[in-house]
N, C-alpha and C. Protein backbone atom coordinates (compact mmCIF):
# COMPACT_ATOMS: atom_id res chain seq x y z
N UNK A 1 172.00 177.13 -126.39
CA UNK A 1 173.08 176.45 -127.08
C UNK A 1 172.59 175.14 -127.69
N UNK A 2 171.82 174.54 -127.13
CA UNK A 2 171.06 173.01 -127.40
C UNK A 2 169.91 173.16 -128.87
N UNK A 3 169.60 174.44 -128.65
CA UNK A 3 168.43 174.55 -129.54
C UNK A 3 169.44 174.99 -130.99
N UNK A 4 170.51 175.81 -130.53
CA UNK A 4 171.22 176.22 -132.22
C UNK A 4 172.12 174.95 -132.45
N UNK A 5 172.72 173.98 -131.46
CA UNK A 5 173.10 172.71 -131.83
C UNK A 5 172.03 171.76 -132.88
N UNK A 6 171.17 171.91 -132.10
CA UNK A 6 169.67 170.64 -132.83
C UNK A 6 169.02 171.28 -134.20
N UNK A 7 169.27 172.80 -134.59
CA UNK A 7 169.18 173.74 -135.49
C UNK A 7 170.04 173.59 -136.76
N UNK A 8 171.55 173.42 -136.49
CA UNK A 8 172.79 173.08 -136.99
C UNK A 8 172.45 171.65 -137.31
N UNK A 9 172.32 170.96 -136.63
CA UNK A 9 172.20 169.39 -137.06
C UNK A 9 170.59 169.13 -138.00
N UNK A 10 169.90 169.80 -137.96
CA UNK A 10 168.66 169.46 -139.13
C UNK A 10 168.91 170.23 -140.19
N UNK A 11 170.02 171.30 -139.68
CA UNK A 11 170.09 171.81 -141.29
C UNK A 11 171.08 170.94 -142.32
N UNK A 12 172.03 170.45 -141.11
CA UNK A 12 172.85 169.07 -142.07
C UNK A 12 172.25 168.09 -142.67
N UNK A 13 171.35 167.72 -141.76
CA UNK A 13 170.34 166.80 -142.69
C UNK A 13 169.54 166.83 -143.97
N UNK A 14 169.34 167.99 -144.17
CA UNK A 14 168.76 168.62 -145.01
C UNK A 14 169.08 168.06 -146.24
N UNK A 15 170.83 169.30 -145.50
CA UNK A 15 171.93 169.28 -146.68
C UNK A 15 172.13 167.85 -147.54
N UNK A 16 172.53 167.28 -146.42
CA UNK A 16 172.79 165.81 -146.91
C UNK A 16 171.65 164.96 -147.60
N UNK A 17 170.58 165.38 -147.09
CA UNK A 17 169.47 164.19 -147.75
C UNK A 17 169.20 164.46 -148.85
N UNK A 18 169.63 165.89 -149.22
CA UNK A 18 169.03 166.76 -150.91
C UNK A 18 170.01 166.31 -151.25
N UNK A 19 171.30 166.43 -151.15
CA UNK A 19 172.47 165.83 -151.52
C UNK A 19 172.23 164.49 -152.07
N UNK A 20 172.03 163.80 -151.22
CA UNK A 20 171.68 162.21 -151.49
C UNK A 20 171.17 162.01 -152.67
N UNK A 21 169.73 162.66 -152.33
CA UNK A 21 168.61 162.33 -153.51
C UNK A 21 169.27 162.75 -154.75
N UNK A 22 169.66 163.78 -154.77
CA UNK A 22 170.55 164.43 -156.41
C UNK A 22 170.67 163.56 -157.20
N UNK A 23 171.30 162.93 -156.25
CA UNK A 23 172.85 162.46 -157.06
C UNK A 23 172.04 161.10 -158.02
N UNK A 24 170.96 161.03 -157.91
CA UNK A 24 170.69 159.70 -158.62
C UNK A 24 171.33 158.59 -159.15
N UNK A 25 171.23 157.71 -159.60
CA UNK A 25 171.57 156.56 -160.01
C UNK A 25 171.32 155.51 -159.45
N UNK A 26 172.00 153.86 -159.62
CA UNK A 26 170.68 152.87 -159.22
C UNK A 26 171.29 152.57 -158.14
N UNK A 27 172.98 152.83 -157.69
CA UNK A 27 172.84 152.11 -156.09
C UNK A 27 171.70 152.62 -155.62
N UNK A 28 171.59 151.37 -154.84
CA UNK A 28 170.57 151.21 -153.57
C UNK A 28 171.00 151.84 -152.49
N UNK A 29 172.16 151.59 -152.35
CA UNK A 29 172.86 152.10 -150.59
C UNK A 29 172.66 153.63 -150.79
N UNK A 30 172.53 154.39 -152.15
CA UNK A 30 172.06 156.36 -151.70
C UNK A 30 170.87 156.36 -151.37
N UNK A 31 170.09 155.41 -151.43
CA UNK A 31 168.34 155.27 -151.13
C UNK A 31 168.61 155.17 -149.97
N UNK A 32 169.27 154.72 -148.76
CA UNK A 32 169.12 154.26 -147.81
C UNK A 32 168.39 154.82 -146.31
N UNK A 33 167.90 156.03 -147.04
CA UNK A 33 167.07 156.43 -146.31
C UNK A 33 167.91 157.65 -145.79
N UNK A 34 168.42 158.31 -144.07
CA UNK A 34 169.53 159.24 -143.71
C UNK A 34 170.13 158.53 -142.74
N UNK A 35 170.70 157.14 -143.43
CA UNK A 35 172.19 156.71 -142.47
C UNK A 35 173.16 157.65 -142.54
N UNK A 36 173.61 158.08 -143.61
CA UNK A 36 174.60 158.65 -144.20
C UNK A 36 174.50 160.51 -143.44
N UNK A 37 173.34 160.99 -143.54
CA UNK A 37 172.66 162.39 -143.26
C UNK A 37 173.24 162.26 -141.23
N UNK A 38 172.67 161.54 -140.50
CA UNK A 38 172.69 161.67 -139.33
C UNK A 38 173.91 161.48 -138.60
N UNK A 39 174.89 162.60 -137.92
CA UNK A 39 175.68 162.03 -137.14
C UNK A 39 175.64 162.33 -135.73
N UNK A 40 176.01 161.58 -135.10
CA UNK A 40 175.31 161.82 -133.57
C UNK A 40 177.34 162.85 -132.62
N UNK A 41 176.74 163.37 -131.69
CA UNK A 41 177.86 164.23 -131.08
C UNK A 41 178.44 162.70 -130.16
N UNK A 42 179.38 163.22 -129.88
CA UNK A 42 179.79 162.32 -128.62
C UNK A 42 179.12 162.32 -127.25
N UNK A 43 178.73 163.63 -127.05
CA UNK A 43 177.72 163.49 -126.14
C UNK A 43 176.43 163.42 -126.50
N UNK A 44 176.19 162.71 -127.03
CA UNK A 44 174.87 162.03 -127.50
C UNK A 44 174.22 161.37 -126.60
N UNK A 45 172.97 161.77 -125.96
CA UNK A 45 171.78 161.79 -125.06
C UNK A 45 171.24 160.61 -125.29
N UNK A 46 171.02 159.47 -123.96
CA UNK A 46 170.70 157.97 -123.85
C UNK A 46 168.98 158.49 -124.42
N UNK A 47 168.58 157.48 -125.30
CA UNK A 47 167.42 157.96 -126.17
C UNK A 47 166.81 156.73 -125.29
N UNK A 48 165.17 157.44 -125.06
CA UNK A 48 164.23 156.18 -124.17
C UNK A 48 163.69 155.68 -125.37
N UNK A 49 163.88 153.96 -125.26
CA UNK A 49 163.40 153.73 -126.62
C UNK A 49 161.93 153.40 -127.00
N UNK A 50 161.47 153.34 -125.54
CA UNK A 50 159.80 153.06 -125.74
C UNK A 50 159.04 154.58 -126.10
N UNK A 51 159.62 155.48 -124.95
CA UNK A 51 159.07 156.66 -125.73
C UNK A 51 159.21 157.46 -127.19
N UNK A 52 160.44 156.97 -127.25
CA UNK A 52 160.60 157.67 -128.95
C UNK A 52 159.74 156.72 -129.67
N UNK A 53 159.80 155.53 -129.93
CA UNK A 53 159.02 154.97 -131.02
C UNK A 53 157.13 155.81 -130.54
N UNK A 54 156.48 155.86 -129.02
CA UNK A 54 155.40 156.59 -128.99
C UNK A 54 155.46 157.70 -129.23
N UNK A 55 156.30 158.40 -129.02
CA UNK A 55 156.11 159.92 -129.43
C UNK A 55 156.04 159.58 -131.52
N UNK A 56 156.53 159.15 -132.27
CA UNK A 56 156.31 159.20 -133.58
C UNK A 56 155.05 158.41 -133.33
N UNK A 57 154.61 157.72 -132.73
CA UNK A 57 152.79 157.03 -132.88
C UNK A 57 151.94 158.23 -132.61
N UNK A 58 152.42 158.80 -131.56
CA UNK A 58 151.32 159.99 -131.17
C UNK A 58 151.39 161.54 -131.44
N UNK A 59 152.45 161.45 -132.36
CA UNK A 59 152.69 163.16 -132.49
C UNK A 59 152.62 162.79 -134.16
N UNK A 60 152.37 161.55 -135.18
CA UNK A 60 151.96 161.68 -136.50
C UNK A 60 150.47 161.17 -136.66
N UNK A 61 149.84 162.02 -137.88
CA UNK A 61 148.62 161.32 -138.53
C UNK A 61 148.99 160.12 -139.07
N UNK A 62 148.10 159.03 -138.71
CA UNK A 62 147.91 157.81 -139.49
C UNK A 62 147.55 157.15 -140.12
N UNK A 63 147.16 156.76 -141.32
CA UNK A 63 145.74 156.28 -141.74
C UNK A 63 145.13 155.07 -141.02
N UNK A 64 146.58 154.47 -140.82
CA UNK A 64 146.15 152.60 -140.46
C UNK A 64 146.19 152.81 -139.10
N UNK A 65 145.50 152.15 -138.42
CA UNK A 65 145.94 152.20 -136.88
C UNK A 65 147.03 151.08 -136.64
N UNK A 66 148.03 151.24 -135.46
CA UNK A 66 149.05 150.53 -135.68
C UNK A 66 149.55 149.80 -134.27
N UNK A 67 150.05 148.67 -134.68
CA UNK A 67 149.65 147.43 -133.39
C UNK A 67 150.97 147.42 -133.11
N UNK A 68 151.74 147.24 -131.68
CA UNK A 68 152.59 146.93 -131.21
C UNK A 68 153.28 145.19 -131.41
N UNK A 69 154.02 145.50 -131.61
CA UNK A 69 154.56 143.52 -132.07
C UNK A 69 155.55 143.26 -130.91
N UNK A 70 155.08 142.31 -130.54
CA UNK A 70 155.49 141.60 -129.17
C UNK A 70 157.14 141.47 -130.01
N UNK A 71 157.87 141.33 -128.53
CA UNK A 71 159.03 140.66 -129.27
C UNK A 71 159.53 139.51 -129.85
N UNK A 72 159.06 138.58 -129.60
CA UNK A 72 159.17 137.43 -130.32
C UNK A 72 158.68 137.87 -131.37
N UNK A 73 158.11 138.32 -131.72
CA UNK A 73 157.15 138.79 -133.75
C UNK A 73 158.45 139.31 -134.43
N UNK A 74 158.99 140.22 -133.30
CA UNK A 74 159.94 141.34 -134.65
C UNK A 74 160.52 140.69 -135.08
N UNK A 75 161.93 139.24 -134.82
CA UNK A 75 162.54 138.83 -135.71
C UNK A 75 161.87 137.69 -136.92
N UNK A 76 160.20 137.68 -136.52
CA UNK A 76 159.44 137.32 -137.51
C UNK A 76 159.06 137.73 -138.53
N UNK A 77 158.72 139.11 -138.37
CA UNK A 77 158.28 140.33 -139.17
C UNK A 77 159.32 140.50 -139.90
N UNK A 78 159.87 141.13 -138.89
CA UNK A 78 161.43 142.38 -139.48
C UNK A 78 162.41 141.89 -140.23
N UNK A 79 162.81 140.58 -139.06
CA UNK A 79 163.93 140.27 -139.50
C UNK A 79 164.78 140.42 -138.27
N UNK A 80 164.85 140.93 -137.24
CA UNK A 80 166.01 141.30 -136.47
C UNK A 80 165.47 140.61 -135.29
N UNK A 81 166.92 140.24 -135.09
CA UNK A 81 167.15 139.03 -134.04
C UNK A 81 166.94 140.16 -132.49
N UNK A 82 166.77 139.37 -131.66
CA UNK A 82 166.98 140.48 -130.32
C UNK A 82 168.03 140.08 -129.79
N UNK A 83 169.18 139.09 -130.59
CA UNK A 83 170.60 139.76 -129.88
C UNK A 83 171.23 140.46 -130.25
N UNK A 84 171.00 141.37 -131.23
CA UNK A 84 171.23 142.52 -132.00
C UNK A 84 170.85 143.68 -130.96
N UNK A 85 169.81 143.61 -130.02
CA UNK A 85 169.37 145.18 -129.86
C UNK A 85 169.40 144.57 -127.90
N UNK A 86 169.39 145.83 -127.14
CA UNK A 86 168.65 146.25 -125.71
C UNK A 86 167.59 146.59 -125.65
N UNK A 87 167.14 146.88 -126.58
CA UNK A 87 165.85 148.02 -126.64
C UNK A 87 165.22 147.72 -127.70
N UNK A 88 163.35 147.85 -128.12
CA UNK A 88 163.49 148.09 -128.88
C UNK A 88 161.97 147.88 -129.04
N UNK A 89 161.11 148.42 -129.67
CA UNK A 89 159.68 148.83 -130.32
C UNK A 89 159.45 149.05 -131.41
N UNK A 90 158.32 148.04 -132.19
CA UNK A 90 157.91 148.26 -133.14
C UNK A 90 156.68 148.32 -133.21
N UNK A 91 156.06 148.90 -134.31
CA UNK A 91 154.48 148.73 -134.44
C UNK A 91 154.31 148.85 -135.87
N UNK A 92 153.12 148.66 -136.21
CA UNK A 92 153.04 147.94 -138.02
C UNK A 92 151.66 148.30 -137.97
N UNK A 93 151.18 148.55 -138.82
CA UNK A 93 150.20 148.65 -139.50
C UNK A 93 149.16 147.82 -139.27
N UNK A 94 147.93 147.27 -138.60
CA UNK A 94 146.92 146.59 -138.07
C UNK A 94 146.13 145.69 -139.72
N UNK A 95 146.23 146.59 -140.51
CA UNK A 95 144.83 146.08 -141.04
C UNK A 95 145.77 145.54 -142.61
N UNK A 96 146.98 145.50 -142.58
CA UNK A 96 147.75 145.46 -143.76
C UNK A 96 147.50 146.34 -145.32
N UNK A 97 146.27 147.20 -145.01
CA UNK A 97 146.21 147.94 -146.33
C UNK A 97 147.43 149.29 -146.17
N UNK A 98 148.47 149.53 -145.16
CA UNK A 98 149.24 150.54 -145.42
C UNK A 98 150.47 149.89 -145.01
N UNK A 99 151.77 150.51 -145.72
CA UNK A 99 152.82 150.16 -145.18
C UNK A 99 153.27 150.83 -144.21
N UNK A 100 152.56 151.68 -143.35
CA UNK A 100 153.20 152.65 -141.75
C UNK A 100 153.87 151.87 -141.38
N UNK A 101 154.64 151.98 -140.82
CA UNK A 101 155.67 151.25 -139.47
C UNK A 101 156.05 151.95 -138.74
N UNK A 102 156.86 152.13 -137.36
CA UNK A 102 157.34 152.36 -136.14
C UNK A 102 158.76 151.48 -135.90
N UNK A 103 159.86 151.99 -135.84
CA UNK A 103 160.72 151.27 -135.14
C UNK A 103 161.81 152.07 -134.50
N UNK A 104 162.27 151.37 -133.32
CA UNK A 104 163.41 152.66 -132.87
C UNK A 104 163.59 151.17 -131.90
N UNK A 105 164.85 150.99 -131.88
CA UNK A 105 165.89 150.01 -130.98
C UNK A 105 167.56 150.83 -131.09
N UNK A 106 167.69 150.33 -129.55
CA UNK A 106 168.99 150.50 -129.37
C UNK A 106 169.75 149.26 -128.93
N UNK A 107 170.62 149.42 -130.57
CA UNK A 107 171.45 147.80 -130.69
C UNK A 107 172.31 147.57 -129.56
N UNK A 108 172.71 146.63 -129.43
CA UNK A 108 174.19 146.31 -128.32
C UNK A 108 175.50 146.91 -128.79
N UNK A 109 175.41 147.25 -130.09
CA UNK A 109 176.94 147.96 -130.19
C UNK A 109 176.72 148.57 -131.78
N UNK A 110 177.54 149.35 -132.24
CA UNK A 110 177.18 150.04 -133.70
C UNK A 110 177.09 148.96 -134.48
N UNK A 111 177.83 147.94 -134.93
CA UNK A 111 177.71 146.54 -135.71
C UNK A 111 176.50 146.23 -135.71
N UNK A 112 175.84 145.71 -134.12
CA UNK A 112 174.42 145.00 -134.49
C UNK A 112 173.50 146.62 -135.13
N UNK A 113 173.89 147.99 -135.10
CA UNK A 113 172.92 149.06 -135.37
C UNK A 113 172.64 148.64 -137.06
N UNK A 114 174.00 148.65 -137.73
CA UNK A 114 174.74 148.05 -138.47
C UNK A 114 173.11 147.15 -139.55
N UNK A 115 173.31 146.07 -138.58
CA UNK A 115 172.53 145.02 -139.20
C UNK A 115 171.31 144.89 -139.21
N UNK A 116 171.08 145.77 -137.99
CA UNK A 116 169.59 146.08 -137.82
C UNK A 116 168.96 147.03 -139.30
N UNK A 117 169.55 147.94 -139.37
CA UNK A 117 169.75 148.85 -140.46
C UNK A 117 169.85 147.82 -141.81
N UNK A 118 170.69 146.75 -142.16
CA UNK A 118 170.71 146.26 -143.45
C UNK A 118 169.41 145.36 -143.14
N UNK A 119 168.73 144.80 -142.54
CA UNK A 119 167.61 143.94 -142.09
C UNK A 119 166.02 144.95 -142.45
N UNK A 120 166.27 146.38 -141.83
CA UNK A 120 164.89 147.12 -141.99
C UNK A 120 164.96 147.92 -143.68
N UNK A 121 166.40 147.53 -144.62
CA UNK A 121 166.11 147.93 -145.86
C UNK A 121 165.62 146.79 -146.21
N UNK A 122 166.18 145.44 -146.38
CA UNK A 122 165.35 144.34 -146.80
C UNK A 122 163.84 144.59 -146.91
N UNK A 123 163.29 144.68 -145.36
CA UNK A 123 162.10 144.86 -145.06
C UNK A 123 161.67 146.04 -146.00
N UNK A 124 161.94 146.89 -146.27
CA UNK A 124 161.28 148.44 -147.24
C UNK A 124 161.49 147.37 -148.41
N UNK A 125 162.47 147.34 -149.04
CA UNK A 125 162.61 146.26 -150.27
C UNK A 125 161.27 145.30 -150.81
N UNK A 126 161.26 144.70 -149.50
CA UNK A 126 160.31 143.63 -149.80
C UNK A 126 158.59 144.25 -149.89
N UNK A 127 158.06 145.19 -148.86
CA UNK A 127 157.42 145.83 -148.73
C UNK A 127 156.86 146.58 -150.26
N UNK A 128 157.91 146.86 -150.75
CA UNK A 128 157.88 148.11 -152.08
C UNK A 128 157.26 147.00 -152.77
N UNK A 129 157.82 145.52 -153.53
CA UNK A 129 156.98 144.36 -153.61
C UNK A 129 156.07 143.94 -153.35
N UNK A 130 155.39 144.20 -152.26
CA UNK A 130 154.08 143.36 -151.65
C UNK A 130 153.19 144.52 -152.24
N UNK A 131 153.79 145.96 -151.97
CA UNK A 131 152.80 146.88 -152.33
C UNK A 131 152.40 147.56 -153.76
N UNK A 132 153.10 147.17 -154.60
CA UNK A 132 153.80 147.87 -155.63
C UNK A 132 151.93 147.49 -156.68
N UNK A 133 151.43 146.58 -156.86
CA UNK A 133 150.47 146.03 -157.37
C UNK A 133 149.09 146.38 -156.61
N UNK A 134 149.28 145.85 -154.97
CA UNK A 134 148.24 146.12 -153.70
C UNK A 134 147.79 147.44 -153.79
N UNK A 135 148.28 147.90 -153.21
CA UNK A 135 148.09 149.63 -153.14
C UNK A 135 149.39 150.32 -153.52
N UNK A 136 149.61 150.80 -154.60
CA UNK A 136 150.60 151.84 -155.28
C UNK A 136 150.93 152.59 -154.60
N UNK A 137 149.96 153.43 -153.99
CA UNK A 137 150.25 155.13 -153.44
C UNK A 137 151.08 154.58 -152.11
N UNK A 138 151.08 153.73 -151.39
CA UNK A 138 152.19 153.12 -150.27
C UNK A 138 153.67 153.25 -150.83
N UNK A 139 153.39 153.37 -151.90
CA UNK A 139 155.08 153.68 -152.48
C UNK A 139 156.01 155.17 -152.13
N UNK A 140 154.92 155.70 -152.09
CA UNK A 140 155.77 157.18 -151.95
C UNK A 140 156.50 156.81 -150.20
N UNK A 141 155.66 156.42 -149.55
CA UNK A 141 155.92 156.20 -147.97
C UNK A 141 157.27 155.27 -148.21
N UNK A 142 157.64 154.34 -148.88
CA UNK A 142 158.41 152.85 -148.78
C UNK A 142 159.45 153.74 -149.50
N UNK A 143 158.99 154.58 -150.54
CA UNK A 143 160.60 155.02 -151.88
C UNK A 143 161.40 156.59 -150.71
N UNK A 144 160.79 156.73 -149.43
CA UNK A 144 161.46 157.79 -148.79
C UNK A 144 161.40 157.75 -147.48
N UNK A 145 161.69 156.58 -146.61
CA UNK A 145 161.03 156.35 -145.39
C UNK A 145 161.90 157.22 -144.70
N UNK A 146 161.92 157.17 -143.06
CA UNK A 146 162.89 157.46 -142.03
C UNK A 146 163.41 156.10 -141.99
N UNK A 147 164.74 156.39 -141.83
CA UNK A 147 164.81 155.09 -141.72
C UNK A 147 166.79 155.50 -141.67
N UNK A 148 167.33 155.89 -140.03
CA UNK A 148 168.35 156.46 -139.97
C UNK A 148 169.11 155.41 -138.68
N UNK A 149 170.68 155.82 -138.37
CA UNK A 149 170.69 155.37 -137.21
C UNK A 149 171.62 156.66 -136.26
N UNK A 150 171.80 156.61 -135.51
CA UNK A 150 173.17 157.52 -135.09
C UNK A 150 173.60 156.50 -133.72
N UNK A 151 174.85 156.58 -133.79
CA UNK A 151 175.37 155.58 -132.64
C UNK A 151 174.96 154.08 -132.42
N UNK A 152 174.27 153.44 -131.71
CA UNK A 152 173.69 152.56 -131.41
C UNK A 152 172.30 152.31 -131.96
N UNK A 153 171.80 153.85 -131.70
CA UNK A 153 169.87 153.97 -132.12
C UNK A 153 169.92 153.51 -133.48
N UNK A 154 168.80 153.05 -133.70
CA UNK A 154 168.07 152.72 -135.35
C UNK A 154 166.86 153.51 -134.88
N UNK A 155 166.36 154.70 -136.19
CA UNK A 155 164.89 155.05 -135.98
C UNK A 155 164.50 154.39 -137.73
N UNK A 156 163.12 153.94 -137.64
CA UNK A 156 162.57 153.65 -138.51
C UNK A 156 161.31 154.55 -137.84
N UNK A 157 160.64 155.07 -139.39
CA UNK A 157 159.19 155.56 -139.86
C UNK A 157 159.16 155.78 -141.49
N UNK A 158 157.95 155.33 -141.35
CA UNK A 158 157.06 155.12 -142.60
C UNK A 158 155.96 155.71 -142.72
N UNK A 159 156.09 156.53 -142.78
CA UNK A 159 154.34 157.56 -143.02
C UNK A 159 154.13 158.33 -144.17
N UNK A 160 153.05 159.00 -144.14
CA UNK A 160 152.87 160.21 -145.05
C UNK A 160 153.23 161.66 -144.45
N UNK A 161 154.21 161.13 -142.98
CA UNK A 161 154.46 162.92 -142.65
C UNK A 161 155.80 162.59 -141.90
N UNK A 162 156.59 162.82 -143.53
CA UNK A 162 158.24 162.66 -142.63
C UNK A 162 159.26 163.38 -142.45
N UNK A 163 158.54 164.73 -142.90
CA UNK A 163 158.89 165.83 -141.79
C UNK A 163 158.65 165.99 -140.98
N UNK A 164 157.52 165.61 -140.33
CA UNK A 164 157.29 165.68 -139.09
C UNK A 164 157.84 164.47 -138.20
N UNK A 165 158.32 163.31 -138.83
CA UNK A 165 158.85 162.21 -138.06
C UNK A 165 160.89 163.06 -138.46
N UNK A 166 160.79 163.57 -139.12
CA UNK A 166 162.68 164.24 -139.11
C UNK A 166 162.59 165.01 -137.95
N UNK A 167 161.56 165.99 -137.75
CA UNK A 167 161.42 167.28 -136.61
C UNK A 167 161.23 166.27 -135.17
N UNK A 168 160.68 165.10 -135.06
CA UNK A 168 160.81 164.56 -133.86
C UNK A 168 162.49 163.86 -134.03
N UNK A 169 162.61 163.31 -134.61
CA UNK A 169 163.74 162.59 -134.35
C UNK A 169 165.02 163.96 -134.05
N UNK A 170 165.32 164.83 -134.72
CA UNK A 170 166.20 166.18 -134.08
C UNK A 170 165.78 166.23 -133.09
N UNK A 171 164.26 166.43 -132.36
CA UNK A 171 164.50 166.47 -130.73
C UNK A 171 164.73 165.32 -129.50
N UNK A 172 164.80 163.62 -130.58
CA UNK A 172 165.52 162.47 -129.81
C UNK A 172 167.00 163.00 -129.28
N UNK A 173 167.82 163.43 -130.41
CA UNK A 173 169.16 162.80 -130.78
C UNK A 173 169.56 164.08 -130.74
């Protein structure tokens, strides 16, 4: 029953993210990655947040190797405060020639998920900028990240394999 539930729910995603993309035009908020695509059940399963952000470190190829950011860094980096979240792991890119990232926190309530979420588009925003001149081909990663929430969770990824970061996140959530 769990497996045609988690079956049913990536095929919504699908739906919705082709959906999304379609529809073109310049809002920003249809870019937003699959806020909109992901909805979580009510019985929605307490997500471990250190292991989900490792399982996307260790179950994707990387180019950059990628450093864990203490918490005091993230609302340096990111942007997000830690009274926004309970939880929460990031990792970034070591050598700054790629834009990879890692993030998965679980906010204190949907609001701070909320802001966490308007804080990690900034961050892609700004990113698409830093890279846009630097290294180009980082664009494809920044113009389609993961970058969803359901309930409380925020998952962020940035790679070159985000189907394979969608196929882990269906077996978080």
């Amino acid at each position: 029953m769990m497996k045609k539930t988690l079956c049913l729910l990536l095929a919504a995603i699908t739906v919705c993210t082709a959906g999304l993309t379609s529809c073109g035009g310049s809002d920003s908020s249809s870019k937003s990655g699959d806020a909109a695509a992901v909805s979580a059940s009510d019985d929605m399963k307490k997500v471990d947040v250190p292991a989900a952000a490792d399982r996307f470190k260790n179950e994707i190829k990387w180019v950059d190797s990628l450093n864990e950011l203490e918490s005091g860094m993230i609302e340096k980096v990111i942007g997000v405060s830690a009274d926004l979240y309970t939880s929460g792991k990031v990792y970034i890119g070591s050598g700054g020639a790629t834009a990879e990232e890692i993030a998965v926190f679980e906010a204190k309530d949907i609001d701070s998920a909320e802001k966490i979420m308007d804080a990690y588009k900034k961050r892609i925003e700004a990113q698409k900028k830093a890279f846009e001149n630097y290294q180009p081909k980082e664009l494809d990663k920044l113009n389609d990240p993961l970058l969803t929430s359901a309930k409380q969770y925020v998952f962020v990824c940035i790679s070159d394999e985000r189907s394979k970061a969608m196929e882990i996140l269906s077996e978080l959530i």
